[in-house]
C-alpha atoms as a PDB file:
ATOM      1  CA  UNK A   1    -130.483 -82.296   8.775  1.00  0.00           C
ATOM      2  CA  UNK A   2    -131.681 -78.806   9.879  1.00  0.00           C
ATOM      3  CA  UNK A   3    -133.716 -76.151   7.383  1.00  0.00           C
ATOM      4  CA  UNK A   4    -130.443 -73.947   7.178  1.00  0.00           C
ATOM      5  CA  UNK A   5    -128.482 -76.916   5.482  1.00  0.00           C
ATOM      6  CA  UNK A   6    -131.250 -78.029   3.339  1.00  0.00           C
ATOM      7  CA  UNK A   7    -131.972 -74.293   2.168  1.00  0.00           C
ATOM      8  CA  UNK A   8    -127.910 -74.177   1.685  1.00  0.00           C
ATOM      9  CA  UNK A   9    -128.000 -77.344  -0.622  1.00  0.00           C
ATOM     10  CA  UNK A  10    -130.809 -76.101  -2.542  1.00  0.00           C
ATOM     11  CA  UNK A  11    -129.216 -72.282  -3.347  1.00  0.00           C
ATOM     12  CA  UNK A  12    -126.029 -74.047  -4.013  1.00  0.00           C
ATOM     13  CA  UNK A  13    -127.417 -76.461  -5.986  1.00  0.00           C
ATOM     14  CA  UNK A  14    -129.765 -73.784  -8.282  1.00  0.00           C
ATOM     15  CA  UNK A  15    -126.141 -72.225  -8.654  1.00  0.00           C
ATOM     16  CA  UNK A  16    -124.664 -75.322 -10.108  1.00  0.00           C
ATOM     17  CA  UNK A  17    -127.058 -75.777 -12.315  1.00  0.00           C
ATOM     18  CA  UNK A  18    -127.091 -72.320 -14.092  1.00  0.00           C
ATOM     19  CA  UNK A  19    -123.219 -72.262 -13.805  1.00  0.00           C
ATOM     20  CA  UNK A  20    -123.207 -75.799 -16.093  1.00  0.00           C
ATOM     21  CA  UNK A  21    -126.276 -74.821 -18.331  1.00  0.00           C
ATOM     22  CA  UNK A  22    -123.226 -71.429 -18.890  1.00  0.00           C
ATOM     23  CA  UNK A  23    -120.757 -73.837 -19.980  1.00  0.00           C
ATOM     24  CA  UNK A  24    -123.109 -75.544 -22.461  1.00  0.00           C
ATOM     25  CA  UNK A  25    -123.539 -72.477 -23.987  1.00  0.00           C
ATOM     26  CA  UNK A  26    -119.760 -71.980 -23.703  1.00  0.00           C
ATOM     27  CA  UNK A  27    -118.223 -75.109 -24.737  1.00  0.00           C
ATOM     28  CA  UNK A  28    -120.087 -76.616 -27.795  1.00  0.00           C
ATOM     29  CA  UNK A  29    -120.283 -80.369 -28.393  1.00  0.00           C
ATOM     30  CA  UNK A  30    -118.614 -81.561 -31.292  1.00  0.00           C
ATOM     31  CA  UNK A  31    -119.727 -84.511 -33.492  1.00  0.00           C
ATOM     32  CA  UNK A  32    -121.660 -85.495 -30.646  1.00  0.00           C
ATOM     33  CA  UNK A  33    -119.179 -85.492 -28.074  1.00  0.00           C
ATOM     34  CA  UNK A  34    -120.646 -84.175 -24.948  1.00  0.00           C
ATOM     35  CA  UNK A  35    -117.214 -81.942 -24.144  1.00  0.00           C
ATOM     36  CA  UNK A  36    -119.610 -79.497 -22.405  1.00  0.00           C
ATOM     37  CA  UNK A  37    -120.554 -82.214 -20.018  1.00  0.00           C
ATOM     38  CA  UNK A  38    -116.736 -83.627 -19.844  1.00  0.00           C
ATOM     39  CA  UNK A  39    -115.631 -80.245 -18.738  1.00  0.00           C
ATOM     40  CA  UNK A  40    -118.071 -79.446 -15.936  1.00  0.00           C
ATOM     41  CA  UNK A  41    -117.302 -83.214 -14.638  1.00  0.00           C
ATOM     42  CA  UNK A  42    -113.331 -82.686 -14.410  1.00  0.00           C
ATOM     43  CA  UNK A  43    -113.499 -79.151 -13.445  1.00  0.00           C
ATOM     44  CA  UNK A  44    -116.422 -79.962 -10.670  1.00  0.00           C
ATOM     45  CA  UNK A  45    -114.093 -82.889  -9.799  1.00  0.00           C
ATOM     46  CA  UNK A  46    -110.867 -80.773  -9.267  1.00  0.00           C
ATOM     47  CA  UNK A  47    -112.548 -78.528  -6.855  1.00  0.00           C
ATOM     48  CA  UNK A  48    -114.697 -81.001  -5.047  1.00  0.00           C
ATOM     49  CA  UNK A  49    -111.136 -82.544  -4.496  1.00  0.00           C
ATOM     50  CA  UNK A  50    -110.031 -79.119  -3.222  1.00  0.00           C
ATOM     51  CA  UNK A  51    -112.977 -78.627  -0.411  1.00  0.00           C
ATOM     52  CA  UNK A  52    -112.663 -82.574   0.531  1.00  0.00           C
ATOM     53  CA  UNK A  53    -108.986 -81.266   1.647  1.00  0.00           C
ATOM     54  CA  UNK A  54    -109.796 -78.473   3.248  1.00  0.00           C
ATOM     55  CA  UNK A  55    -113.118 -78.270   4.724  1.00  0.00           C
ATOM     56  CA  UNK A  56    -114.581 -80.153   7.207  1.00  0.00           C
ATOM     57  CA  UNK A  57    -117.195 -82.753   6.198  1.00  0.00           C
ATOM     58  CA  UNK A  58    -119.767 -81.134   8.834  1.00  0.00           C
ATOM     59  CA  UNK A  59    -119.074 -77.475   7.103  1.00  0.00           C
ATOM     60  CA  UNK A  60    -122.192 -75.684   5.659  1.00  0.00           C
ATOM     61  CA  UNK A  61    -119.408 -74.233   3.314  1.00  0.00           C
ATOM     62  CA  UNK A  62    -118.529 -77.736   2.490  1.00  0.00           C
ATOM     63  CA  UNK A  63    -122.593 -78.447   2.233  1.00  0.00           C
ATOM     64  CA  UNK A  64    -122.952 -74.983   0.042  1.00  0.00           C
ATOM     65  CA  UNK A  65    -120.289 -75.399  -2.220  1.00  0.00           C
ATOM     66  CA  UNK A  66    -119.842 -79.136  -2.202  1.00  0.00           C
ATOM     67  CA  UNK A  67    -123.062 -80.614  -2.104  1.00  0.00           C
ATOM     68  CA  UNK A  68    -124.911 -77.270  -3.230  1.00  0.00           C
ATOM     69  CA  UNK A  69    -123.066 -76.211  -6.274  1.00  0.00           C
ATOM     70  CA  UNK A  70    -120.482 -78.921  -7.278  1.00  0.00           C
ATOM     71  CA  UNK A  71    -123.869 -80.779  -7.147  1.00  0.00           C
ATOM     72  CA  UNK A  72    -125.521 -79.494  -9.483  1.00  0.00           C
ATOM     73  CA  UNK A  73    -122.476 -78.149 -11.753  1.00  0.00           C
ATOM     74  CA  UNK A  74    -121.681 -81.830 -12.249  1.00  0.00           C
ATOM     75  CA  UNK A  75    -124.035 -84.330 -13.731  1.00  0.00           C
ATOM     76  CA  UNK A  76    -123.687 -87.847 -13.513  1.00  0.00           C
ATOM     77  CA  UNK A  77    -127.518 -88.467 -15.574  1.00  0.00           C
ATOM     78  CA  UNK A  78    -125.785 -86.325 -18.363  1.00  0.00           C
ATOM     79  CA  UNK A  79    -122.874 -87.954 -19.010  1.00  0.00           C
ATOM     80  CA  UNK A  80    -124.944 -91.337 -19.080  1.00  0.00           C
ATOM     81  CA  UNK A  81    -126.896 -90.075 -21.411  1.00  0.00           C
ATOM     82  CA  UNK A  82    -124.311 -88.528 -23.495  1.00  0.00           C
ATOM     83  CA  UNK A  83    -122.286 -91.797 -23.365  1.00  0.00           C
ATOM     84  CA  UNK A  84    -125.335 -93.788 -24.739  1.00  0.00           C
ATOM     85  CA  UNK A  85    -126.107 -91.464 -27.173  1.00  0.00           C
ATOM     86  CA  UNK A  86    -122.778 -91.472 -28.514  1.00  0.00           C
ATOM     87  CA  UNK A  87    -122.217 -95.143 -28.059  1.00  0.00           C
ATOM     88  CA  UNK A  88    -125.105 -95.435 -30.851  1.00  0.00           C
ATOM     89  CA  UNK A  89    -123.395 -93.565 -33.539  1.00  0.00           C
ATOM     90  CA  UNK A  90    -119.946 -94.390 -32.485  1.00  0.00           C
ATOM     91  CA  UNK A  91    -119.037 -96.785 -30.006  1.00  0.00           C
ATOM     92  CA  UNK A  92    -115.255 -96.815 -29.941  1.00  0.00           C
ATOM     93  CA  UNK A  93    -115.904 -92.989 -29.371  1.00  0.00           C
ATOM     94  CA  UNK A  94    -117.687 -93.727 -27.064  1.00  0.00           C
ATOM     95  CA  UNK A  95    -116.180 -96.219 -24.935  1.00  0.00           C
ATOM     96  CA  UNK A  96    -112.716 -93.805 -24.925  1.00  0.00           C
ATOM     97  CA  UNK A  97    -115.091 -91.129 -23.862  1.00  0.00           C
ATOM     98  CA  UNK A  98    -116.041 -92.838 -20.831  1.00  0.00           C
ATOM     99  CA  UNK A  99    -112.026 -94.116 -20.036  1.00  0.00           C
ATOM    100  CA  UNK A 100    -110.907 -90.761 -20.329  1.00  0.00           C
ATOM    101  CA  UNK A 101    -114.503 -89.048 -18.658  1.00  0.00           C
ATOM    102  CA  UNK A 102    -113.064 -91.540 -15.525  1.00  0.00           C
ATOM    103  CA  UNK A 103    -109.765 -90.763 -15.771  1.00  0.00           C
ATOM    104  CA  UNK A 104    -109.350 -87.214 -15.767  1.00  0.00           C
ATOM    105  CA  UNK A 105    -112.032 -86.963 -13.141  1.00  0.00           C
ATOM    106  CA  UNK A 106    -109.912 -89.356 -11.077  1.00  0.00           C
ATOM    107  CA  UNK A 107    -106.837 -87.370 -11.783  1.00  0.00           C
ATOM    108  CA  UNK A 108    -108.572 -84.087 -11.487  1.00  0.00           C
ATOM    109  CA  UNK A 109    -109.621 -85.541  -7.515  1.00  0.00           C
ATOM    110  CA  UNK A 110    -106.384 -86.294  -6.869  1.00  0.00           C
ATOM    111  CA  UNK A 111    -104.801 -83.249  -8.055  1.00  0.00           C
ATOM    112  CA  UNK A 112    -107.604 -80.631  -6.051  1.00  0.00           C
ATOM    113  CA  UNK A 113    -107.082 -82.861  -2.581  1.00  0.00           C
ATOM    114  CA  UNK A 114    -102.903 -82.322  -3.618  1.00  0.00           C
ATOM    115  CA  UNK A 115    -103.672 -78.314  -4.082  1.00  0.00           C
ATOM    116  CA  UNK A 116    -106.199 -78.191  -1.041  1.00  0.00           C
ATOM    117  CA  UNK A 117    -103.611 -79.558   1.235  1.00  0.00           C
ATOM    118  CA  UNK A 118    -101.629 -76.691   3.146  1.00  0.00           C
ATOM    119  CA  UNK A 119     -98.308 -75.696   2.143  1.00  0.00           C
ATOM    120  CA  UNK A 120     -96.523 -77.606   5.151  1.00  0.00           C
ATOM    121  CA  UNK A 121     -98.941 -80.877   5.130  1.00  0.00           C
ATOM    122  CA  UNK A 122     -97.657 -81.198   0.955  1.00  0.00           C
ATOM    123  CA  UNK A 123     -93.427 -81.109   1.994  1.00  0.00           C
ATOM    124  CA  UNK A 124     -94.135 -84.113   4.135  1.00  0.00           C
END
């Protein structure tokens, strides 16, 4: 690991973090649903799917945005949290929140490695 990457990780990563704390303030929870958290997740997943399809693994734009920002814009402790928290005043709520938390983020991989693909490598 050299200072440039770890400084790149860190910028990215303070990006992230403001750029979910916006969509908390965008996209409200409702009855205790974390959707705030939901959306970051799927949307980070999408384009993390994107860069794994297009840029190198060794990339510092890979290590920026992937690493850095799609870091930090997804949260793994927050959905936890938000599952257990919701699993206490409703667990069948919350169990479908976590199927369809893994699911979409699944799909939403899948479909940002399909987009990232060129043009000619998604005919074959």
């Amino acid at each position: 690991m050299t200072i440039r990457r770890l400084l790149l990780v860190m910028l990215g990563g303070a990006i992230g973090t403001a750029a979910r704390l916006g969509i908390g303030e965008v996209v409200p929870d409702a009855s205790g649903l974390p959707l705030s958290i939901l959306v970051a997740n799927v949307v980070g997943a999408l384009l993390i799917g994107v860069l794994a399809a297009r840029l190198p693994r060794s990339s510092d734009l890979r290590v920026f945005l992937g690493t850095g920002v799609l870091g930090g814009f997804t949260t793994y402790s927050a959905f936890a949290v938000g599952s257990l928290t919701l699993w206490a005043q409703a667990p069948a709520l919350a169990a479908a929140y976590v199927l369809l938390t893994l699911l979409l983020g699944f799909g939403a991989v899948a479909a940002g490695m399909r987009l990232g693909r060129r043009r000619e490598e998604r005919r074959a």
